[in-house]
C-alpha atoms as a PDB file:
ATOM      1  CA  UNK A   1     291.035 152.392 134.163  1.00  0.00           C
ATOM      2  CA  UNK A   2     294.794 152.242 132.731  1.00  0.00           C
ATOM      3  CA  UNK A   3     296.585 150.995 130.338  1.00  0.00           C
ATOM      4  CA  UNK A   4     300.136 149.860 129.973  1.00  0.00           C
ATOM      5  CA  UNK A   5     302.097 148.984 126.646  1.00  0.00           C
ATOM      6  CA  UNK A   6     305.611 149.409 125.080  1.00  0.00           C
ATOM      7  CA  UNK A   7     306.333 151.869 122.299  1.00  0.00           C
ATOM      8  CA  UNK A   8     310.012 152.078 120.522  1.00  0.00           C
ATOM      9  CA  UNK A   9     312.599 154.314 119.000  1.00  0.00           C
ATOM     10  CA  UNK A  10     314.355 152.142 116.517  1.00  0.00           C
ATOM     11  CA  UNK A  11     316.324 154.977 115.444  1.00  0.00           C
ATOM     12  CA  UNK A  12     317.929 154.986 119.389  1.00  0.00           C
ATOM     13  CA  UNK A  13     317.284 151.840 119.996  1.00  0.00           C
ATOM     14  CA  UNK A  14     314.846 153.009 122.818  1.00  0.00           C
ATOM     15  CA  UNK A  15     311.502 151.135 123.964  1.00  0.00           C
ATOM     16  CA  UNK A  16     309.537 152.770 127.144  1.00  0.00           C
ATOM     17  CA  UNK A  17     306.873 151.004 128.790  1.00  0.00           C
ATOM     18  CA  UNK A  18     304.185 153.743 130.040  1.00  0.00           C
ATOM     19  CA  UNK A  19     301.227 153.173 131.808  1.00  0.00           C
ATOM     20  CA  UNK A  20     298.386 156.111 130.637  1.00  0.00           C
ATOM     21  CA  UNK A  21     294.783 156.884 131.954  1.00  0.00           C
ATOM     22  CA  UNK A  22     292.014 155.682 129.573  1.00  0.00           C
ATOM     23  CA  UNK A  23     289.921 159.063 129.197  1.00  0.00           C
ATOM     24  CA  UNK A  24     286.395 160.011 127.644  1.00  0.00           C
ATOM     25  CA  UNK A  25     288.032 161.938 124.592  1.00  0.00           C
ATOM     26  CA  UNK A  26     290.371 158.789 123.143  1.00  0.00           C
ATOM     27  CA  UNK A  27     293.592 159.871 123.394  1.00  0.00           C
ATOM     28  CA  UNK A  28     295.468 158.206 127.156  1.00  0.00           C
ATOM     29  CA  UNK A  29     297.347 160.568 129.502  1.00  0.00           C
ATOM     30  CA  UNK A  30     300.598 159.532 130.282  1.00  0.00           C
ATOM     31  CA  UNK A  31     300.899 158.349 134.026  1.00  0.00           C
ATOM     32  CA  UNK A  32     303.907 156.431 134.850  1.00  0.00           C
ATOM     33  CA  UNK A  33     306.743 155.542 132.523  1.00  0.00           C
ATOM     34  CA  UNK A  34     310.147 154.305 131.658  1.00  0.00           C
ATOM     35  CA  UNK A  35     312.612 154.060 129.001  1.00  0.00           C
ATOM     36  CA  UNK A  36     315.402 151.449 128.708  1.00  0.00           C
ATOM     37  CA  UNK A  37     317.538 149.788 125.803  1.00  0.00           C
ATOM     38  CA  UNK A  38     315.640 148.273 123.396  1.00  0.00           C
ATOM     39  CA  UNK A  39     318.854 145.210 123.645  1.00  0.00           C
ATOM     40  CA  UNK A  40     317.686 144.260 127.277  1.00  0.00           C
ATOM     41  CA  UNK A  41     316.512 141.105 127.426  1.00  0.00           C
ATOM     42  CA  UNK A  42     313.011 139.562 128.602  1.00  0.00           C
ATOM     43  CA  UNK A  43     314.000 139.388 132.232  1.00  0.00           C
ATOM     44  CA  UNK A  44     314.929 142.929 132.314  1.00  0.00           C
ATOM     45  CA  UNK A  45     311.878 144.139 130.284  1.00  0.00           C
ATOM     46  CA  UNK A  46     309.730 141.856 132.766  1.00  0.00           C
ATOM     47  CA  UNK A  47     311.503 143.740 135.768  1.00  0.00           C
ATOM     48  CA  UNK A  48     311.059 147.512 134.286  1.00  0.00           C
ATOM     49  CA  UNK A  49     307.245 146.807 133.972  1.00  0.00           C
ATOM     50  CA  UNK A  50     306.741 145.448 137.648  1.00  0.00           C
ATOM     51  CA  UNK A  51     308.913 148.548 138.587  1.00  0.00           C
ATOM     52  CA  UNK A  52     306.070 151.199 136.417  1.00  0.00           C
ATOM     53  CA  UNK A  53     303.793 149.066 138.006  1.00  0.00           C
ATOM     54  CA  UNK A  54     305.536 149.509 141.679  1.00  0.00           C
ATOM     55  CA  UNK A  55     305.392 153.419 141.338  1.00  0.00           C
ATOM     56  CA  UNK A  56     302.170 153.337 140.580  1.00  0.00           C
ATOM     57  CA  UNK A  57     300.773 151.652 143.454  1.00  0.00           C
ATOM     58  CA  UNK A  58     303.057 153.872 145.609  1.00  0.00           C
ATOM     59  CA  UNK A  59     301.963 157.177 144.396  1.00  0.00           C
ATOM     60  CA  UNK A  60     298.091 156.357 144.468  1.00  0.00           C
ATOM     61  CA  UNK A  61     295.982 156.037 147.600  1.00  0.00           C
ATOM     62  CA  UNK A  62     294.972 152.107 149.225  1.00  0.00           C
ATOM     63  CA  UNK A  63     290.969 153.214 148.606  1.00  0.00           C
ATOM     64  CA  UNK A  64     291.657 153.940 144.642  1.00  0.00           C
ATOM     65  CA  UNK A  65     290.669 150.698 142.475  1.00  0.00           C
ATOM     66  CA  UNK A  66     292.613 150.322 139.727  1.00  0.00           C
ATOM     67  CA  UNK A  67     292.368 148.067 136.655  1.00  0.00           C
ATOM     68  CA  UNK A  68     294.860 147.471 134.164  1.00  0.00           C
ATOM     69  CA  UNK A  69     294.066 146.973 130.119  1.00  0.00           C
ATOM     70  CA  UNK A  70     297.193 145.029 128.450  1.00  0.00           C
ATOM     71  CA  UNK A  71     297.301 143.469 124.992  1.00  0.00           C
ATOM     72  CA  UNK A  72     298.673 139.820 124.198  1.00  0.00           C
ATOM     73  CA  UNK A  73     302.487 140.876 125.491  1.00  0.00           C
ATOM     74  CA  UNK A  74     301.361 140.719 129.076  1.00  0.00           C
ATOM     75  CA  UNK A  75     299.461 137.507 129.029  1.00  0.00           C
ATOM     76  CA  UNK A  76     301.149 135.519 131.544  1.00  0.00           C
ATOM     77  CA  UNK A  77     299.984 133.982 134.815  1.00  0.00           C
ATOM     78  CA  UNK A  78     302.557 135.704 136.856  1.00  0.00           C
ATOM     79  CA  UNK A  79     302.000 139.387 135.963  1.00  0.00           C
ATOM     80  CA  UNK A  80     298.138 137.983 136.901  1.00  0.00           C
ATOM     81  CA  UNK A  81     299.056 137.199 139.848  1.00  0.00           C
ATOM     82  CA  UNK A  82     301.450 140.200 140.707  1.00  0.00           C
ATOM     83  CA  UNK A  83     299.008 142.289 140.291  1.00  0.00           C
ATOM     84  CA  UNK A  84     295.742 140.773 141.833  1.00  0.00           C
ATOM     85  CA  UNK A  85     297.556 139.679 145.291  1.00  0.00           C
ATOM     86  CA  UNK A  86     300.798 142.031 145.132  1.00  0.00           C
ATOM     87  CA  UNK A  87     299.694 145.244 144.249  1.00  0.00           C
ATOM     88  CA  UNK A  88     295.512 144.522 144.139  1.00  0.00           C
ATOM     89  CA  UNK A  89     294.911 145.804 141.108  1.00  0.00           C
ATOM     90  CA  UNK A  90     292.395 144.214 138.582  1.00  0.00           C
ATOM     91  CA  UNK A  91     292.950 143.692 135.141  1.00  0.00           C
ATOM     92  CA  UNK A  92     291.714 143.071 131.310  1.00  0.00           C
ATOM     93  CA  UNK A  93     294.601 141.259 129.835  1.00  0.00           C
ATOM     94  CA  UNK A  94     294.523 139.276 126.094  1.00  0.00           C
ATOM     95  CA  UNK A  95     296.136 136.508 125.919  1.00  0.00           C
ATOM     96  CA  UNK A  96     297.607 134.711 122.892  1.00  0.00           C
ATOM     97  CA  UNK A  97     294.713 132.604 121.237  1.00  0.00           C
ATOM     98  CA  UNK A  98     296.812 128.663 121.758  1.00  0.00           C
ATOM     99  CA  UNK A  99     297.159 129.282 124.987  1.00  0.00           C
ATOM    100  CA  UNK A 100     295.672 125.937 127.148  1.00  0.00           C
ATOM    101  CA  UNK A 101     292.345 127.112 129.353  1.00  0.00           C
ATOM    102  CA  UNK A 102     291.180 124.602 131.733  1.00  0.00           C
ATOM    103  CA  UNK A 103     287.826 124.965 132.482  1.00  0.00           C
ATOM    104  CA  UNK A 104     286.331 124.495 135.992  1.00  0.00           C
ATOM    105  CA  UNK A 105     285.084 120.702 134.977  1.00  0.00           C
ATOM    106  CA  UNK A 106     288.919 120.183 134.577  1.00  0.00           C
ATOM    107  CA  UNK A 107     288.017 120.158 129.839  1.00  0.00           C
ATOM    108  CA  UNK A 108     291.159 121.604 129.019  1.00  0.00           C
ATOM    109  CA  UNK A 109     291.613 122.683 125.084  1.00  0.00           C
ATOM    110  CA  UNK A 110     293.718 125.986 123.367  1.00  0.00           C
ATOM    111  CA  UNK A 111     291.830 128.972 123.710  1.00  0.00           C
ATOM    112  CA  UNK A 112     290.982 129.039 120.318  1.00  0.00           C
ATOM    113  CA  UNK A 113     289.122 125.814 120.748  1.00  0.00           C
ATOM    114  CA  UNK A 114     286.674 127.270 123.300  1.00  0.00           C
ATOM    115  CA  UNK A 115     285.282 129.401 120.648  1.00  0.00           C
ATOM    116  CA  UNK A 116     281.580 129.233 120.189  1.00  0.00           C
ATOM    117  CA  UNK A 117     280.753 127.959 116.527  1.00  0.00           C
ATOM    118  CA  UNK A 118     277.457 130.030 117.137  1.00  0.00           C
ATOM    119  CA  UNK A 119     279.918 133.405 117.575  1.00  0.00           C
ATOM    120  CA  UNK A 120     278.356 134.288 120.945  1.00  0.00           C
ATOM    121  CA  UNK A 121     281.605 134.797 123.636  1.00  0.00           C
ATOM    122  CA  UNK A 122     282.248 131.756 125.897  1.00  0.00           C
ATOM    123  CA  UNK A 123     282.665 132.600 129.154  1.00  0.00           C
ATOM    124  CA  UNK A 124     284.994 130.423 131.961  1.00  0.00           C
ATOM    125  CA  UNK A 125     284.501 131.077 135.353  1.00  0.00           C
ATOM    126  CA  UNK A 126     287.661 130.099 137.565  1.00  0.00           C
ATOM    127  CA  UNK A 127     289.578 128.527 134.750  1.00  0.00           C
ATOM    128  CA  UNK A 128     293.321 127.714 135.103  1.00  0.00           C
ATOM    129  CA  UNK A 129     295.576 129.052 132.055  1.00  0.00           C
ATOM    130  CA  UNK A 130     297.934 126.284 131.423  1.00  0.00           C
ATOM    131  CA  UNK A 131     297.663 122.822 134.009  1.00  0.00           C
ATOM    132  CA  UNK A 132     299.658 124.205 136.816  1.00  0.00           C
ATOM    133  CA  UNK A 133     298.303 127.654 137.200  1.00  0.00           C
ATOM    134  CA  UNK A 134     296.101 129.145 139.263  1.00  0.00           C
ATOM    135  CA  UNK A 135     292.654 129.674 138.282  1.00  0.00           C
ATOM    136  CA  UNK A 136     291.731 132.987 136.631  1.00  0.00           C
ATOM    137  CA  UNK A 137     288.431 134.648 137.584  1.00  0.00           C
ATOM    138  CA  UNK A 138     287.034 134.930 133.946  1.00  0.00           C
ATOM    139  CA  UNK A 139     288.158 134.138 131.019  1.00  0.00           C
ATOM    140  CA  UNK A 140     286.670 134.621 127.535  1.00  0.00           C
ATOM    141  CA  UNK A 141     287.211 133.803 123.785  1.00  0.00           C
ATOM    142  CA  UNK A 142     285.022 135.984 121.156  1.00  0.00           C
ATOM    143  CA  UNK A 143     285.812 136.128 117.220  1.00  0.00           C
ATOM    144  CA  UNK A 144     285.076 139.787 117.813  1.00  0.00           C
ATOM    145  CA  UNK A 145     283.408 140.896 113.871  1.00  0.00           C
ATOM    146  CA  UNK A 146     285.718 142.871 111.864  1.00  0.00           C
ATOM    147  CA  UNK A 147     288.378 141.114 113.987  1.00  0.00           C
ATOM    148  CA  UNK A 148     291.175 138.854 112.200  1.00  0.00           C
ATOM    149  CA  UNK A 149     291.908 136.505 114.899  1.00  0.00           C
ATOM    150  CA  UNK A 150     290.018 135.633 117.749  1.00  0.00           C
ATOM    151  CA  UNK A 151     289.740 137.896 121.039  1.00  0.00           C
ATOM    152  CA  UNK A 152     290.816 135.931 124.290  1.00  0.00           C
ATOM    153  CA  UNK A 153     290.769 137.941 127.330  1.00  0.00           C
ATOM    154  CA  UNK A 154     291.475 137.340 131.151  1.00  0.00           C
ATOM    155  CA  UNK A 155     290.271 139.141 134.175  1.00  0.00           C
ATOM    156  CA  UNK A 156     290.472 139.267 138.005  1.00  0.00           C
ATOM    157  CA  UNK A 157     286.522 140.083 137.807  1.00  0.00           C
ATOM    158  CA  UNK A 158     284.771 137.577 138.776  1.00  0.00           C
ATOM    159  CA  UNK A 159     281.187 138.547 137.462  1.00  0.00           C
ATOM    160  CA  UNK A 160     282.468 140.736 134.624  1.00  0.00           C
ATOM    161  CA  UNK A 161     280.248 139.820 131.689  1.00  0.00           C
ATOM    162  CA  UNK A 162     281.380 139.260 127.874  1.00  0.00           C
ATOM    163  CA  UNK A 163     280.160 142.379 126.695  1.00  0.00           C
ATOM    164  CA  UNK A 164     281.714 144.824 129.606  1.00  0.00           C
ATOM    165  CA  UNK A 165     285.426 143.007 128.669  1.00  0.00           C
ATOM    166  CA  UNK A 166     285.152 143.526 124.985  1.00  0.00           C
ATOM    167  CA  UNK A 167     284.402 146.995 125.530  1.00  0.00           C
ATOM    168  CA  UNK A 168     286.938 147.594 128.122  1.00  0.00           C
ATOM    169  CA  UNK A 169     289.522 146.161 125.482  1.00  0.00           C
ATOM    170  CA  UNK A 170     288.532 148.897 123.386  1.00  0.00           C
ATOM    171  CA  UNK A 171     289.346 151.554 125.229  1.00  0.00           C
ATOM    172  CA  UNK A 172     292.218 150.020 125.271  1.00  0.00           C
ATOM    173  CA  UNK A 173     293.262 151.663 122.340  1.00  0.00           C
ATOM    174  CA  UNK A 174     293.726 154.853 123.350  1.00  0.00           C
ATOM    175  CA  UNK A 175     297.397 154.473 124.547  1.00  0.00           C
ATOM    176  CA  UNK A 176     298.011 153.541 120.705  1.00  0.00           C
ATOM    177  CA  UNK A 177     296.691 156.860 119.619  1.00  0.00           C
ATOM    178  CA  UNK A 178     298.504 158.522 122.163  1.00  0.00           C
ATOM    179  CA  UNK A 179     301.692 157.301 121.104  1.00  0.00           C
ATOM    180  CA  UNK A 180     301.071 157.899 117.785  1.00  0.00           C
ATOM    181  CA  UNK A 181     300.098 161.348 118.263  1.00  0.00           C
ATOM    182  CA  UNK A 182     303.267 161.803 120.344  1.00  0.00           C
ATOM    183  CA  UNK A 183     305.952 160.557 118.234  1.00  0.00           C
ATOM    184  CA  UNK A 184     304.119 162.766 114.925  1.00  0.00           C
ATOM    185  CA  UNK A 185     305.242 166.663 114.118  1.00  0.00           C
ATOM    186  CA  UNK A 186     301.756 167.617 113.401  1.00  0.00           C
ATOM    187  CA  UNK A 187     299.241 166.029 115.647  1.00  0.00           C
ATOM    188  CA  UNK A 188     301.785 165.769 118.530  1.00  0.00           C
ATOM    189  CA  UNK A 189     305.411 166.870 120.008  1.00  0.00           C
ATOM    190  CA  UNK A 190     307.203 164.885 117.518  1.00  0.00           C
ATOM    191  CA  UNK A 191     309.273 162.615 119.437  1.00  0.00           C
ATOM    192  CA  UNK A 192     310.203 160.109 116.843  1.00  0.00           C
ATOM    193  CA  UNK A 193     312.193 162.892 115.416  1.00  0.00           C
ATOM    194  CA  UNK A 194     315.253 163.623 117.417  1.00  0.00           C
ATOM    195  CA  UNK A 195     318.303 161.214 118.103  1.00  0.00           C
ATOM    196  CA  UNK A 196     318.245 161.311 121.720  1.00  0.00           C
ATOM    197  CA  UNK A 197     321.092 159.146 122.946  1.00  0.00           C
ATOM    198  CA  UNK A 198     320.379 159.009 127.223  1.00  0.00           C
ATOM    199  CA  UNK A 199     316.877 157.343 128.133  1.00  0.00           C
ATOM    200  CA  UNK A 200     316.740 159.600 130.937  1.00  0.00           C
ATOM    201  CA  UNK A 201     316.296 162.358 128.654  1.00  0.00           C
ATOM    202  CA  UNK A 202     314.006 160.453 126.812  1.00  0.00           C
ATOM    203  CA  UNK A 203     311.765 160.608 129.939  1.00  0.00           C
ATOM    204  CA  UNK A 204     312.193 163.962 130.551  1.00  0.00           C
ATOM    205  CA  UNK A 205     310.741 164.621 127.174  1.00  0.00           C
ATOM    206  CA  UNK A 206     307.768 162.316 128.276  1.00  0.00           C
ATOM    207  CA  UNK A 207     307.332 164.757 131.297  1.00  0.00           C
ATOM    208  CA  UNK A 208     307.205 167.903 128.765  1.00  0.00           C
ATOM    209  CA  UNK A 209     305.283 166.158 126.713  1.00  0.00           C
ATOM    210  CA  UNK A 210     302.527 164.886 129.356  1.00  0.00           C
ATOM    211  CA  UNK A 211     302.360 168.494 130.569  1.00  0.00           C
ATOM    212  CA  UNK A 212     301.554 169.116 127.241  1.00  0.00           C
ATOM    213  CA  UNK A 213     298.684 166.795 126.517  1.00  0.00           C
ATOM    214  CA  UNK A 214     297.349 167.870 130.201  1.00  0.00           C
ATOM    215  CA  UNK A 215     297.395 171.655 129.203  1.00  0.00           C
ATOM    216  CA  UNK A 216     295.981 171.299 125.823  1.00  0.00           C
ATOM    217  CA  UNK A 217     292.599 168.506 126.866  1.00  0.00           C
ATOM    218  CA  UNK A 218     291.887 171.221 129.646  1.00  0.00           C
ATOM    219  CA  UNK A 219     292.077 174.064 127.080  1.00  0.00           C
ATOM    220  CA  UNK A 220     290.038 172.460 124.638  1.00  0.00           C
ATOM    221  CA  UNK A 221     287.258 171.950 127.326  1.00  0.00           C
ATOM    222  CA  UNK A 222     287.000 175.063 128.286  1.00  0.00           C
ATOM    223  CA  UNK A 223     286.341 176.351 124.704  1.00  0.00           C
END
């Protein structure tokens, strides 16, 4: 289980797309990552995450499933696709709420619309994202409680039930920790700190500071 998401360095005008391991104790381990100029455009951010992405499936073995946790940034039918029949990964992506889901009847409405007024999850099996895509295993939309706006998620699972993807999503949030923890003084290494100008130094402060976060969980469970 991994996650993948951007974090930035306005003061360097950094952003560095990681992908971390989704662990028992909350906080993601750093796996993969890369820094770039946060003036790239869309194209080139695109290509820097399907080049993470490329490393990763080169450095693990074929027999090792993998399944990747994004949030709303990476909802797009071709990074679906890229990664089910490319690299054969799965995946628990959100995807922006009025986005059109066409269900397997051929009903298509927003997301949004397919909520349940009864607030149980609705579930789509094989259900196109926009007319001319293809069809997405599973797709649900929840108005998870406690939640501000509704919950729409898309996976290559195709008998993944509401429950297990609204949990998965919620480990999900342990690469947000993990970022915040790195770029503070006093929980972390403090990386929002210095003016680092190269963003291959940047990454070799990443290394440091993965070898950190490796040392430290094994320390504390061997206490």
């Amino acid at each position: 289980m991994l996650a993948m998401d951007w974090t930035d360095f306005a003061h360097d005008e950094h952003a560095t797309i990681m992908i971390s391991i989704v662990t028992r104790h909350g906080r993601a381990t750093p796996l993969v990552w890369r820094t770039m100029q946060k003036h790239e455009d869309k194209e080139q951010r695109n290509r820097h995450e399907d080049e993470v992405l490329r490393r990763l499936r080169e450095m693990l073995a074929p027999q090792i499933q993998v399944t990747i946790l994004d949030d709303r940034g990476f909802g797009d039918q071709k990074l679906f696709d890229f990664l089910k029949y490319e690299l054969g990964f799965g995946y628990v992506i959100r995807f922006r709420d009025n986005t059109y889901v066409t269900s397997a009847k051929g009903e298509r409405r927003k997301a949004v619309q397919w909520l349940s007024q009864s607030g149980r999850a609705r579930t789509l099996r094989n259900a196109p994202i926009t007319a001319k895509d293809s069809a997405v295993n599973t797709i649900i939309c929840v108005q998870v409680k406690g939640m501000k706006e509704p919950c729409c998620l898309a996976t290559s699972d195709i008998t993944a039930s509401a429950r297990t993807l609204i949990n998965y999503r919620a480990k999900r949030w342990g690469i947000e920790t993990a970022f915040l923890d790195t770029k503070d003084l006093r929980f972390g290494t403090g990386m929002s700190l210095p003016r680092i100008k190269s963003t291959q130094r940047r990454d070799r402060f990443f290394l440091l500071n993965a070898f950190a976060i490796v040392l430290l969980t094994l320390l504390g469970k061997s206490l």
